[in-house]
C-alpha atoms as a PDB file:
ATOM      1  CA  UNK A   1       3.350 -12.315  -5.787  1.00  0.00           C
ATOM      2  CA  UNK A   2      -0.257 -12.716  -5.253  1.00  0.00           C
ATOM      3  CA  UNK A   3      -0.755  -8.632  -4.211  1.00  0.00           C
ATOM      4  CA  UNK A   4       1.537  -7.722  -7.029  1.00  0.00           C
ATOM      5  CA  UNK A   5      -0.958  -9.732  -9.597  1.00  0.00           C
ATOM      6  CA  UNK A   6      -3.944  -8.326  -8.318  1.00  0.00           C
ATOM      7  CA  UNK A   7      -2.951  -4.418  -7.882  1.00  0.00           C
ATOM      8  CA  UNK A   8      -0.247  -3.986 -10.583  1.00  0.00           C
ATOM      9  CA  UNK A   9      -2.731  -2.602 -13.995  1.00  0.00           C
ATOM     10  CA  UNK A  10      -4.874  -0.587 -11.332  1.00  0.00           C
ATOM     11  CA  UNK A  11      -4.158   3.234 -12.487  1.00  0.00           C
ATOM     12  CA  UNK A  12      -2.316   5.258 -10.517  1.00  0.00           C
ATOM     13  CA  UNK A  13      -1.289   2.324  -8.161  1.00  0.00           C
ATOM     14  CA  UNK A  14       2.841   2.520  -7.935  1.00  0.00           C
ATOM     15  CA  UNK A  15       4.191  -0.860  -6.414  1.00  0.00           C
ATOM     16  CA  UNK A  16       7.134   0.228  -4.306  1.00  0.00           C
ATOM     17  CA  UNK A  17       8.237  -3.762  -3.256  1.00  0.00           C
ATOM     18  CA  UNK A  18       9.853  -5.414  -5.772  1.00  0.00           C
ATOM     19  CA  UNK A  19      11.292  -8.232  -4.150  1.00  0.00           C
ATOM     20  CA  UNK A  20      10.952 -11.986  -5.292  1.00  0.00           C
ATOM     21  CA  UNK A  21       8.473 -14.180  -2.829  1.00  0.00           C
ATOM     22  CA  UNK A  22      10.488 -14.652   0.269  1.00  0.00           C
ATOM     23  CA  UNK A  23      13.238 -11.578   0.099  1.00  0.00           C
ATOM     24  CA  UNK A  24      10.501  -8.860   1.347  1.00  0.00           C
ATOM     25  CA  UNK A  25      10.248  -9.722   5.392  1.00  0.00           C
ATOM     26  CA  UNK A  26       7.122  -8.532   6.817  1.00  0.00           C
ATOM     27  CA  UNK A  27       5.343  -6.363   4.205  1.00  0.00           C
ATOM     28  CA  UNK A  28       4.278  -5.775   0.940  1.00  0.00           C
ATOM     29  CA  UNK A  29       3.992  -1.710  -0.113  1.00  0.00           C
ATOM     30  CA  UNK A  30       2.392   0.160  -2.427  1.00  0.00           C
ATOM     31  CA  UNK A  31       1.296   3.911  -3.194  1.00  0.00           C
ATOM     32  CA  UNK A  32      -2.449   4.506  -4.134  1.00  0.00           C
ATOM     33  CA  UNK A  33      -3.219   7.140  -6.569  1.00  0.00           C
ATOM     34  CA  UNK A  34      -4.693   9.896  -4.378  1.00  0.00           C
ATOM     35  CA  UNK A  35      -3.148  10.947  -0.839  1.00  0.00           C
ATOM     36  CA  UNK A  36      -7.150  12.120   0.207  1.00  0.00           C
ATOM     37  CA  UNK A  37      -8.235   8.930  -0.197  1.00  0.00           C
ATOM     38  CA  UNK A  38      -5.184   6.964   1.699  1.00  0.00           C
ATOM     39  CA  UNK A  39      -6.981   7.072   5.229  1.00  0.00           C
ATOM     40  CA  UNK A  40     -10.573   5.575   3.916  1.00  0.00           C
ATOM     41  CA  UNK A  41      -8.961   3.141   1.868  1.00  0.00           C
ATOM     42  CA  UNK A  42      -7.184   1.929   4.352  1.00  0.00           C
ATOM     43  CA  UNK A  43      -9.758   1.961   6.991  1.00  0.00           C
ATOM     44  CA  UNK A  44     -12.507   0.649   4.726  1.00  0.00           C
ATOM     45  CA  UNK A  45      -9.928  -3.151   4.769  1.00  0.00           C
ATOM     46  CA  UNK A  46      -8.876  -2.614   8.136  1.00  0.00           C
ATOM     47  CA  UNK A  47     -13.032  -2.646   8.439  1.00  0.00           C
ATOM     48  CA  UNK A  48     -13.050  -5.422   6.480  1.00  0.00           C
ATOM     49  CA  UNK A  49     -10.554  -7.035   9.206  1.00  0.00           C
ATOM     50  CA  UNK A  50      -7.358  -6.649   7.161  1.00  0.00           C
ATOM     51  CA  UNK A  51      -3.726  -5.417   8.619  1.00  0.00           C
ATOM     52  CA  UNK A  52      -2.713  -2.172   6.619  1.00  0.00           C
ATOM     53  CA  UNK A  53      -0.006   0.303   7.671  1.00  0.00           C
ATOM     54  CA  UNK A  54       0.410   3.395   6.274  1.00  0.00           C
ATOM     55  CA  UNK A  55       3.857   3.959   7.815  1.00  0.00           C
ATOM     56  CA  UNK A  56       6.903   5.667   6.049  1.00  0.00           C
ATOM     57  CA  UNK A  57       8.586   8.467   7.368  1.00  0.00           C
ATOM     58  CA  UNK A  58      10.498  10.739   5.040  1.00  0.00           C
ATOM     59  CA  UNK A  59      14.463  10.263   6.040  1.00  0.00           C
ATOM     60  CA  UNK A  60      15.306  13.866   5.833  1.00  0.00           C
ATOM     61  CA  UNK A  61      12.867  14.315   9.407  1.00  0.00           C
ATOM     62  CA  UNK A  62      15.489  12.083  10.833  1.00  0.00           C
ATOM     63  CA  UNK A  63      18.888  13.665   9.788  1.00  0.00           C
ATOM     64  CA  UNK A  64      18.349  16.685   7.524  1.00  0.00           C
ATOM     65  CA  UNK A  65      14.727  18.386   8.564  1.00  0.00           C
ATOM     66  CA  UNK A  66      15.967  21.138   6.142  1.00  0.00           C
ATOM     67  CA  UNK A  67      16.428  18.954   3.061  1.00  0.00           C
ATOM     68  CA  UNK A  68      13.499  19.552   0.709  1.00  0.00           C
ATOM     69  CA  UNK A  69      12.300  15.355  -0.381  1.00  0.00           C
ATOM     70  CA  UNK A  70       9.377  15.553  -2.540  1.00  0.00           C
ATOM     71  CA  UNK A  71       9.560  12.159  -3.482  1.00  0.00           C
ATOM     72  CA  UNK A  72       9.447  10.858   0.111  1.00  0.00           C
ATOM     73  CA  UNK A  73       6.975  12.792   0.682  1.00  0.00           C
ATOM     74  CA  UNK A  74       4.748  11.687  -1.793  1.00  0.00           C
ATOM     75  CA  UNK A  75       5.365   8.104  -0.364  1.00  0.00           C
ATOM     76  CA  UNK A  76       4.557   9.152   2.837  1.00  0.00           C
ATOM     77  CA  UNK A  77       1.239  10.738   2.181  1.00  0.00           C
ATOM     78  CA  UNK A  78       0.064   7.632  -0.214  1.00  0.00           C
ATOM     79  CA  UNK A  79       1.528   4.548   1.035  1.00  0.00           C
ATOM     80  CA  UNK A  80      -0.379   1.420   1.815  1.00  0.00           C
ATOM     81  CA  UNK A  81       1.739  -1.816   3.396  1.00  0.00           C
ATOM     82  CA  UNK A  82       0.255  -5.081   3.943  1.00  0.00           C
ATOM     83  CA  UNK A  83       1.802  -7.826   6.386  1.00  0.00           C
ATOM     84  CA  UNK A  84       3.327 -10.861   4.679  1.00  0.00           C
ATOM     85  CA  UNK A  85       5.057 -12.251   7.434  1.00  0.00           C
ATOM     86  CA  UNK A  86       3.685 -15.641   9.328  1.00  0.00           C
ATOM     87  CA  UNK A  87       1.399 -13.964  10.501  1.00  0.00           C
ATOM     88  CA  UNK A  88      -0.863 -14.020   7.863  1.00  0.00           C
ATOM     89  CA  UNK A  89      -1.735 -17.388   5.815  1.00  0.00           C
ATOM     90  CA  UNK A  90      -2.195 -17.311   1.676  1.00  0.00           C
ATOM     91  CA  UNK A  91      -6.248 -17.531   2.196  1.00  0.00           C
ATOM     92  CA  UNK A  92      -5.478 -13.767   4.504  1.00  0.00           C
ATOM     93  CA  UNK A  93      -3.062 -13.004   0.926  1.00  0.00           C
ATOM     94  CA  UNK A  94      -5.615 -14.030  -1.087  1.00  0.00           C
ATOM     95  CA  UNK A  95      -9.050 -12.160   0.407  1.00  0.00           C
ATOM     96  CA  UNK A  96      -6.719  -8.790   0.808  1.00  0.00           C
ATOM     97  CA  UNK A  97      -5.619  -8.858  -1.985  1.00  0.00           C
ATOM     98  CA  UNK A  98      -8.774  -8.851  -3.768  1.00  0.00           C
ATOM     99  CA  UNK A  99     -10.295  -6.749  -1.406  1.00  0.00           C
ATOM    100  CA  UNK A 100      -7.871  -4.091  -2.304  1.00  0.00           C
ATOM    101  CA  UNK A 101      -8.466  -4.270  -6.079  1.00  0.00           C
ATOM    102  CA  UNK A 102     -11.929  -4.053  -6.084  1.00  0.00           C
ATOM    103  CA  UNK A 103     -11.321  -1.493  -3.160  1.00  0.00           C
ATOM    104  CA  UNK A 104      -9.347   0.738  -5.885  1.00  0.00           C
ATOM    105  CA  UNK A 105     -11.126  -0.233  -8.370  1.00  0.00           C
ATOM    106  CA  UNK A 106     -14.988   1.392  -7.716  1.00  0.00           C
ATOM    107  CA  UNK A 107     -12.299   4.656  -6.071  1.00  0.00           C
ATOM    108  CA  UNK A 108     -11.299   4.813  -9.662  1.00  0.00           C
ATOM    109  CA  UNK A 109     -14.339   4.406 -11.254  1.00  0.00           C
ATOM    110  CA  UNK A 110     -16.039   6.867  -9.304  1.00  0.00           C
ATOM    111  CA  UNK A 111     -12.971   9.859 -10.239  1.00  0.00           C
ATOM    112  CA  UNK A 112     -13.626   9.179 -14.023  1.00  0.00           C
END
């Protein structure tokens, strides 16, 4: 998968879809390293007229508010998804994909 190739050694960057090209139906998701940085990273592609989501809502707020869920949480405060349904063609793939990476790559540069 072409977003899977280009985001996969970043550091930090946790791929959360593992599906094979054609099982995922409508996005690709991912967690970036730092949940401060989740809204400018997305809104610096969005900028750069890419689709980006950063929608996942822990389960427990649906049926068990009480239930402690770190780990959903943590999704929810670092996830990126980008479309990869027909709406978008493999040139779209291509440019956000690379976009991204270089994207993440000058945010890690500039933490070291």
């Amino acid at each position: 998968h072409v977003y899977h190739k280009a985001l996969f050694n970043l550091p930090g960057v946790q791929i959360l879809t593992q599906l094979n090209y054609g099982e995922n139906c409508w996005r690709f998701s991912f967690c970036i390293p730092d949940a401060e940085g989740l809204v400018s990273f997305s809104e610096t592609l969005r900028k750069k007229g890419f689709h980006v989501s950063n929608l996942y809502w822990p389960p427990n707020r649906f049926f068990k508010p009480e239930d402690s869920c770190p780990n959903a949480y943590f999704i929810a405060n670092r996830i990126v998804n980008f479309w990869v349904d027909d709406s978008v063609d493999m040139t779209y793939v291509n440019s956000c994909a690379e976009a991204a990476r270089i994207e993440l790559s000058r945010k890690i540069d500039r933490e070291n």
